[in-house]
Protein backbone atom coordinates (compact mmCIF):
# COMPACT_ATOMS: atom_id res chain seq x y z
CA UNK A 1 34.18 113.51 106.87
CA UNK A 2 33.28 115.23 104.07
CA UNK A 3 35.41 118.42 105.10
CA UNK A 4 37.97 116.56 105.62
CA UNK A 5 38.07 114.84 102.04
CA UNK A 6 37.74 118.19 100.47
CA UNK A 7 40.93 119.69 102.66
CA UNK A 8 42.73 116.66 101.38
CA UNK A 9 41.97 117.59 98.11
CA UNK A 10 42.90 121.28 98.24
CA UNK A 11 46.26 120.40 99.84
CA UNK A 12 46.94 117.71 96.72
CA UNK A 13 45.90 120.02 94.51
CA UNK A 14 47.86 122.86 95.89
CA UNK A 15 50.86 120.59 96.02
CA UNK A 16 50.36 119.51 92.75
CA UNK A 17 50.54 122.76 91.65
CA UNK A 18 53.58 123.88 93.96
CA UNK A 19 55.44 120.72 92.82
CA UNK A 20 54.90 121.75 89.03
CA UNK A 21 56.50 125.05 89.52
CA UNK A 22 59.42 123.78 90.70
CA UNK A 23 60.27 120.99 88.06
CA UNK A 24 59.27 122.91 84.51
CA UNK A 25 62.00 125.33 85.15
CA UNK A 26 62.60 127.97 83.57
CA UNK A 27 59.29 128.24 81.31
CA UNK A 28 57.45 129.34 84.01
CA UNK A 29 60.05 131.53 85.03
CA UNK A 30 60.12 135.21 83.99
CA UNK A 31 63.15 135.46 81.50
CA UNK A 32 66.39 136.10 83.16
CA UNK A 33 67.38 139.97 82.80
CA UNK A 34 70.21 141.24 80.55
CA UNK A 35 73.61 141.14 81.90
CA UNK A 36 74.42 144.60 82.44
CA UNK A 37 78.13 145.82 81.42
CA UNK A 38 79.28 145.51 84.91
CA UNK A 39 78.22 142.22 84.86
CA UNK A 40 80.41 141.51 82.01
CA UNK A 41 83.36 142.70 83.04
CA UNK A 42 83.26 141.01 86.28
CA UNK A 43 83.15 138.30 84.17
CA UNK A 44 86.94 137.12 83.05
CA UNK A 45 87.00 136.98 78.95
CA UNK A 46 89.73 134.83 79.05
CA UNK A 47 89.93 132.18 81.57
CA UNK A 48 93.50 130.78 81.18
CA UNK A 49 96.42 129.87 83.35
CA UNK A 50 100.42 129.45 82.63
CA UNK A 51 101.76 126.27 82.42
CA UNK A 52 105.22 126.36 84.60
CA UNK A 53 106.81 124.82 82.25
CA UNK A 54 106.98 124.00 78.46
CA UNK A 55 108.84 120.08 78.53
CA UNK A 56 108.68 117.73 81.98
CA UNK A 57 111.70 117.50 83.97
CA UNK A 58 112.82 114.55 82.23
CA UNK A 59 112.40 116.15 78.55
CA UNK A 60 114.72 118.96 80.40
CA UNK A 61 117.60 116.72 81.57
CA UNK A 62 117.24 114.87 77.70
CA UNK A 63 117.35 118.84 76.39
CA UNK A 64 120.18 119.81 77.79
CA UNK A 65 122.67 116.56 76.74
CA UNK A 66 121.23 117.03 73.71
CA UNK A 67 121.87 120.43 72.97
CA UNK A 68 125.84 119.94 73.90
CA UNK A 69 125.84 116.90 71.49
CA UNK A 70 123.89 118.96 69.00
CA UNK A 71 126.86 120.43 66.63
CA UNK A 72 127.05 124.13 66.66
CA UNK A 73 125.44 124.73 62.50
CA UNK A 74 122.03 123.56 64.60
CA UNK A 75 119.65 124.32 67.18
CA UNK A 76 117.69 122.01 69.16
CA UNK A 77 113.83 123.06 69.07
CA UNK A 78 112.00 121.92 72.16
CA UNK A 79 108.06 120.82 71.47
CA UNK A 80 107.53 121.62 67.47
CA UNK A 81 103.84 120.52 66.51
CA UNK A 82 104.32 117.72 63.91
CA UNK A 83 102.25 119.51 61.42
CA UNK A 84 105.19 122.60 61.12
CA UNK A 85 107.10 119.55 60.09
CA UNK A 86 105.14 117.40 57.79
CA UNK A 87 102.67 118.73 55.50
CA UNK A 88 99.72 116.93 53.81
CA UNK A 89 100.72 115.20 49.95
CA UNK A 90 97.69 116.26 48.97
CA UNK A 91 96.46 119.91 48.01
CA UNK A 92 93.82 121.63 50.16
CA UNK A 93 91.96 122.62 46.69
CA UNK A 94 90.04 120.49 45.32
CA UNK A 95 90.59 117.65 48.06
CA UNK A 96 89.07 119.32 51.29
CA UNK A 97 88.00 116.55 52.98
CA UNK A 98 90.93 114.50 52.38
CA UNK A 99 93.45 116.84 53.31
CA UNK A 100 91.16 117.91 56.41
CA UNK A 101 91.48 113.86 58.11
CA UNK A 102 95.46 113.82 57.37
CA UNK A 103 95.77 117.26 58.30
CA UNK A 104 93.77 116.27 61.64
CA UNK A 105 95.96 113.64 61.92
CA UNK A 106 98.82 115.84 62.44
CA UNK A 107 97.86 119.11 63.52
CA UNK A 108 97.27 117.97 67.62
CA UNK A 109 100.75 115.89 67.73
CA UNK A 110 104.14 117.07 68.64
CA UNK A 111 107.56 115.98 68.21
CA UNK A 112 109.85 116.47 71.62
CA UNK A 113 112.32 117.59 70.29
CA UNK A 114 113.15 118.96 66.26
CA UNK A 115 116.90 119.96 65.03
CA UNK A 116 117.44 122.40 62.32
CA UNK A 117 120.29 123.70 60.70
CA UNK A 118 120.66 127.54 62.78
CA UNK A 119 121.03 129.47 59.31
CA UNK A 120 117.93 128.67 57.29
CA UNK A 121 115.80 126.65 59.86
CA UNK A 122 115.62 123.98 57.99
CA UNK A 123 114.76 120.70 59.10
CA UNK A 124 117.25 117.99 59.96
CA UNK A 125 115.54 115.55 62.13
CA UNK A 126 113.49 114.90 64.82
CA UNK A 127 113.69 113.33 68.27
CA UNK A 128 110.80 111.77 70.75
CA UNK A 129 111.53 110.52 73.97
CA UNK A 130 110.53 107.42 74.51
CA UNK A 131 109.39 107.38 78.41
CA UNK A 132 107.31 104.88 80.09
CA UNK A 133 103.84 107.01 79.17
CA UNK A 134 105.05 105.71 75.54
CA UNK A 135 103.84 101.94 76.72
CA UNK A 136 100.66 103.23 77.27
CA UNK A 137 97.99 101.31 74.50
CA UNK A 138 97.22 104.94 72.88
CA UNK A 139 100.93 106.03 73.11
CA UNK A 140 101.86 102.91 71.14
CA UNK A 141 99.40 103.54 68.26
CA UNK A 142 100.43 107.39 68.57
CA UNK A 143 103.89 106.28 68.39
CA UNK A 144 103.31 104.03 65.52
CA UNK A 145 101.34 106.66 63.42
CA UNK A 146 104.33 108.95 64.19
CA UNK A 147 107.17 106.60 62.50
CA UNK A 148 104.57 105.50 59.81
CA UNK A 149 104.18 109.44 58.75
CA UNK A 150 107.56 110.26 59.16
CA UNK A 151 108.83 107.30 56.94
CA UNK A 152 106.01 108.24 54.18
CA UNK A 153 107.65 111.61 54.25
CA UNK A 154 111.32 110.57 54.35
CA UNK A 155 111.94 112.47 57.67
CA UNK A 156 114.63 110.97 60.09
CA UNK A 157 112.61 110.13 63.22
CA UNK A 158 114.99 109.19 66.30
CA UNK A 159 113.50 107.60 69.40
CA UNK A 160 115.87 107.52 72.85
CA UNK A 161 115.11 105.69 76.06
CA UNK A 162 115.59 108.28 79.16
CA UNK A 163 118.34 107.42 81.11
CA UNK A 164 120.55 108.66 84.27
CA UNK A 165 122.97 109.99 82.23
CA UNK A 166 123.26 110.29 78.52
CA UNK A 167 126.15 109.71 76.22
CA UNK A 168 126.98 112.85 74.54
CA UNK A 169 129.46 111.18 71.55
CA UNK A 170 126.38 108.73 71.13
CA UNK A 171 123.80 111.66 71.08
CA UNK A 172 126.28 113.41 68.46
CA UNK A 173 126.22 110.57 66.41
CA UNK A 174 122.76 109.69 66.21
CA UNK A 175 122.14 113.67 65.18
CA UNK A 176 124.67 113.17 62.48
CA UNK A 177 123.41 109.80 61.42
């Protein structure tokens, strides 16, 4: 009996001891070596991959109707981030932190769609398309910041439903509105 107590107690202790290995990781583990330079360049730097395409397939039908109702003194400029269109009121100097939440605000949205005038690039409105993602309870505050900023900043902000098939005269008009 009393053999038996003390194998019981080796194997607990041994296991103990096994079991302790294996959960504290790496401190009992011999630090891991130094990647070599083959090592790194196995390694891809930049792990990226190419979107197919820059606007969905509806943005594209939109696109094209309304780059034949755009007049020909403008171009149509697919996906423009919001901030290349709107700046902050406030200077950068002297107001960091203020400019840095407005700028925030701004710098991770896009507009669908911007027209400018083709000789200077200068802005003369912009256009979102309004599909059913826009219903969405984000989308709608997104939406609502959007107009809200563009007001405050006296830019024209158009918003179109998608449809089968657009009206070019009405497309022409709204540009020119």
């Amino acid at each position: 009996m009393g053999i038996t107590v003390l194998v019981i107690v080796i194997v607990v202790i041994v296991g103990l001891i096994a079991f302790s290995a294996f959960t504290t990781g790496s401190s009992s583990q011999a630090p891991a070596p130094e990647k070599t330079q083959e090592d790194i360049t196995a390694e891809p730097e930049y792990q990226y991959t190419k979107i197919e395409a820059l606007i969905t397939p509806a943005e594209l039908k939109f696109y094209k109707a309304l780059v034949q109702a755009t007049p020909s003194e403008y171009v149509v400029c697919p996906k423009v981030r919001i901030a290349d269109v709107l700046g902050v009121g406030v200077t950068r100097k002297g107001n960091s932190k203020v400019w840095h939440r407005h700028f925030s605000k701004i710098s991770q949205k896009h507009f669908d769609f911007v027209i400018c005038n083709v000789s200077d690039m200068s802005f003369i409105c912009a256009v979102e398309l309004n599909d059913a993602s826009h219903n969405r309870k984000d989308r709608v505050e997104r939406d609502e910041f959007v107009r809200m900023a563009c007001e405050s900043a006296n830019v024209t902000l158009h918003e179109v439903l998608p449809k089968q098939n657009y009206d070019i005269e009405e497309l022409t008009s709204m540009i020119n509105s």
